[in-house]
C-alpha atoms as a PDB file:
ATOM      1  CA  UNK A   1     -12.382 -49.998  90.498  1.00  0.00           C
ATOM      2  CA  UNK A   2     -11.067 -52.437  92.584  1.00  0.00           C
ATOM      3  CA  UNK A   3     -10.911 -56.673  92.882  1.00  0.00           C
ATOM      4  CA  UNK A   4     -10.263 -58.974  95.330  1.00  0.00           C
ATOM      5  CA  UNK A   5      -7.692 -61.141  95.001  1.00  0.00           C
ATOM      6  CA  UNK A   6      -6.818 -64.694  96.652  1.00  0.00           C
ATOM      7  CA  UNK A   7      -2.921 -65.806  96.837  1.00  0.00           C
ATOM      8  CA  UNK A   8      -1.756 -68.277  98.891  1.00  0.00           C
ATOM      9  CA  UNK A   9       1.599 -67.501 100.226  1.00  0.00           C
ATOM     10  CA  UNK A  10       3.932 -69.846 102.187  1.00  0.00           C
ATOM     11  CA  UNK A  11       3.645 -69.025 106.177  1.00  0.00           C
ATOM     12  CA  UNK A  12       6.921 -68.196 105.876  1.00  0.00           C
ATOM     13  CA  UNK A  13       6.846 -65.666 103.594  1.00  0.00           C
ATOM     14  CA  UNK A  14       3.630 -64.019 104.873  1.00  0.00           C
ATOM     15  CA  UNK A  15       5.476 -63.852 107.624  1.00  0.00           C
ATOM     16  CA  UNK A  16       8.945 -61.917 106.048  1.00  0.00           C
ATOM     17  CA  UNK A  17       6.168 -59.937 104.256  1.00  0.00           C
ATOM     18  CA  UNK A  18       4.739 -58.900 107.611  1.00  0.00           C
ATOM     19  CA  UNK A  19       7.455 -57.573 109.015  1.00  0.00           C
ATOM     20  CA  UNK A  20       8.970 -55.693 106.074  1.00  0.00           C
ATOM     21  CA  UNK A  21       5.865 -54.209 106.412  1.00  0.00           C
ATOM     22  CA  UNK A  22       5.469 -53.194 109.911  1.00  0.00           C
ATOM     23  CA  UNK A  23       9.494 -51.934 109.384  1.00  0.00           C
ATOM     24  CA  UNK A  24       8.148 -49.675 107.146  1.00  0.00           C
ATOM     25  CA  UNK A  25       4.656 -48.569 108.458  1.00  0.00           C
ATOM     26  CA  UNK A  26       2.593 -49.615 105.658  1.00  0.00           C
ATOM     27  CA  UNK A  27       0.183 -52.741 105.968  1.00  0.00           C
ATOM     28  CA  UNK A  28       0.849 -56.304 104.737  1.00  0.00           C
ATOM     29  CA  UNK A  29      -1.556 -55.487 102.198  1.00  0.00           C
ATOM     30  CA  UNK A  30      -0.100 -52.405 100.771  1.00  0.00           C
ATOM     31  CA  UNK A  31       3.367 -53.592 100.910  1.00  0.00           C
ATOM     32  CA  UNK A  32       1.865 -56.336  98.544  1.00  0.00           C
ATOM     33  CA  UNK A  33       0.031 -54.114  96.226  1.00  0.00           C
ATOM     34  CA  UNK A  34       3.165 -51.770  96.222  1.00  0.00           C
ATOM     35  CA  UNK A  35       5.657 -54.999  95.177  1.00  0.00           C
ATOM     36  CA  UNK A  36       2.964 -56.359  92.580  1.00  0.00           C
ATOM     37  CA  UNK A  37       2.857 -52.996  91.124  1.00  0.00           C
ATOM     38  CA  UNK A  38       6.549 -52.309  90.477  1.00  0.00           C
ATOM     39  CA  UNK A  39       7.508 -55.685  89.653  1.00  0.00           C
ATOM     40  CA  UNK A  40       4.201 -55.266  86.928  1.00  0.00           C
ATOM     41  CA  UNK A  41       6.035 -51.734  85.789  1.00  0.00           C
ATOM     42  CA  UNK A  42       9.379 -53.701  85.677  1.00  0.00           C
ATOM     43  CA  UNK A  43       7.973 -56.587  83.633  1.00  0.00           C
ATOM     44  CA  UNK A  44       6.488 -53.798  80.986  1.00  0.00           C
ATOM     45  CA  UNK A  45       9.467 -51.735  81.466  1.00  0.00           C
ATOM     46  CA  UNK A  46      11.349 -55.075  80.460  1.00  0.00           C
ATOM     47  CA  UNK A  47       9.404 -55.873  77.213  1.00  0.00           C
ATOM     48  CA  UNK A  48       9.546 -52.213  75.936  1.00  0.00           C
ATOM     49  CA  UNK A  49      12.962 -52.342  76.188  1.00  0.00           C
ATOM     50  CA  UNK A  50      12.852 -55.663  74.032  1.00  0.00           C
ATOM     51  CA  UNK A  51      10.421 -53.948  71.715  1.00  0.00           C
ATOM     52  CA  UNK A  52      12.933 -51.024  71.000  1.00  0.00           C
ATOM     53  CA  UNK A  53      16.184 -53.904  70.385  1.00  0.00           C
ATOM     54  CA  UNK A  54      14.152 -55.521  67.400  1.00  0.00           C
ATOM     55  CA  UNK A  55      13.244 -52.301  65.911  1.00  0.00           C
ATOM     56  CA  UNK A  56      16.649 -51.532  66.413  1.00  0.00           C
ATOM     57  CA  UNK A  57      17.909 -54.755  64.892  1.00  0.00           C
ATOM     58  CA  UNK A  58      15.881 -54.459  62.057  1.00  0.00           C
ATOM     59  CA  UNK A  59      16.650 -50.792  61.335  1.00  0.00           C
ATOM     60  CA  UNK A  60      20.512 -51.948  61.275  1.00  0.00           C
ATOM     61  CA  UNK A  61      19.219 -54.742  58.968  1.00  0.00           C
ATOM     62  CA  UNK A  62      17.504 -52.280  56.563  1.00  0.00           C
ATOM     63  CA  UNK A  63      19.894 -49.412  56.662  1.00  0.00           C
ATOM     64  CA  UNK A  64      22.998 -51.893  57.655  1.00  0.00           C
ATOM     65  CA  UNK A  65      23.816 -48.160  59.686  1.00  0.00           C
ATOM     66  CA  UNK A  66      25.936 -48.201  62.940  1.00  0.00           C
ATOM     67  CA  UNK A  67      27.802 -46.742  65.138  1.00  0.00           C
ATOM     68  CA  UNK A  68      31.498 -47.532  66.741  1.00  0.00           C
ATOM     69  CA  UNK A  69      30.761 -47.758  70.727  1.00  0.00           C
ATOM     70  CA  UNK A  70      33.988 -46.347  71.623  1.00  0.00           C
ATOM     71  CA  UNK A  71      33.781 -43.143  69.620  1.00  0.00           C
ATOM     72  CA  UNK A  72      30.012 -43.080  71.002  1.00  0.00           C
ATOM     73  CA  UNK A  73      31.435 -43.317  74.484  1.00  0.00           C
ATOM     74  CA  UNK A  74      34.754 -41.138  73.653  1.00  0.00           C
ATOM     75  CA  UNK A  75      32.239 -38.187  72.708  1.00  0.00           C
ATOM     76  CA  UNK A  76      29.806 -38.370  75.893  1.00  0.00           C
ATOM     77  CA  UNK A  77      33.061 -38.245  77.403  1.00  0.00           C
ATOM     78  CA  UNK A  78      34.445 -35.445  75.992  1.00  0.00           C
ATOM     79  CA  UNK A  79      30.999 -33.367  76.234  1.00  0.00           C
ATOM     80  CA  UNK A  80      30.645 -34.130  79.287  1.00  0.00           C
ATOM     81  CA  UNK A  81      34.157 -33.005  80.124  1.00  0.00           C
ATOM     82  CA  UNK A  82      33.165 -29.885  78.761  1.00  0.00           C
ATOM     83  CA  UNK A  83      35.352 -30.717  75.447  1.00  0.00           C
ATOM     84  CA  UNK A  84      34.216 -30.134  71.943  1.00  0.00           C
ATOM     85  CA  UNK A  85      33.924 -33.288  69.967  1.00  0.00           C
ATOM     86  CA  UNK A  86      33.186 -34.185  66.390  1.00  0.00           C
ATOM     87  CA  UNK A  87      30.053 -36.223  66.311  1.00  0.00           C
ATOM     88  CA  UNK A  88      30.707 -39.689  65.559  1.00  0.00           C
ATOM     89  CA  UNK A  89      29.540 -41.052  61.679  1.00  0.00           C
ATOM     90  CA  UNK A  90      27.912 -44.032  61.359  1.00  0.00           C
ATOM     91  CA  UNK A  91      29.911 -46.995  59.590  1.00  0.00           C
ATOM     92  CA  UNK A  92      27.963 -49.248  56.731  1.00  0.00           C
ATOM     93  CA  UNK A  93      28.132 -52.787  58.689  1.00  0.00           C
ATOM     94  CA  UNK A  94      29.961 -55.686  57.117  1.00  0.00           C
ATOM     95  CA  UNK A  95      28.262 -58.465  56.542  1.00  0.00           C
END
């Protein structure tokens, strides 16, 4: 199902909206559905991301579990050299 929508957009912008659409053979209207839809998928994108930091945060909290970030990065390195590494351990944090 589809809704119609009003927006009122400065001339000048309709107008840089226009022809980033003709430059790229879609229609005004479909370059804005397109740009309203991923910037909607980016905002969501953006608070899942937030979501999984505080249950992160308050895992570390609860477990007070983590890891050093340069033996994290040290063994993607090393794997993906093709190295064999020793997983790193995770540290009790200090409070």
């Amino acid at each position: 199902m589809t809704t119609t929508t009003t927006i009122k957009l400065q001339d000048s912008l309709k107008e840089r909206i226009a022809q980033a659409a003709a430059a790229t053979g879609k229609s005004a209207h479909a370059f804005m559905v397109e740009a309203l839809q991923a910037q909607t998928e980016l905002a969501e994108r953006r608070l899942e991301f937030i979501e999984s930091a505080r249950l992160a945060e308050a895992e570390v909290a609860q477990f007070g579990l983590v890891y050093d970030a340069d033996e994290v990065f040290s063994h993607i390195q090393a794997r993906l050299d093709g190295r064999r590494s020793e997983r790193p351990k995770p540290t009790k944090l200090r409070p």
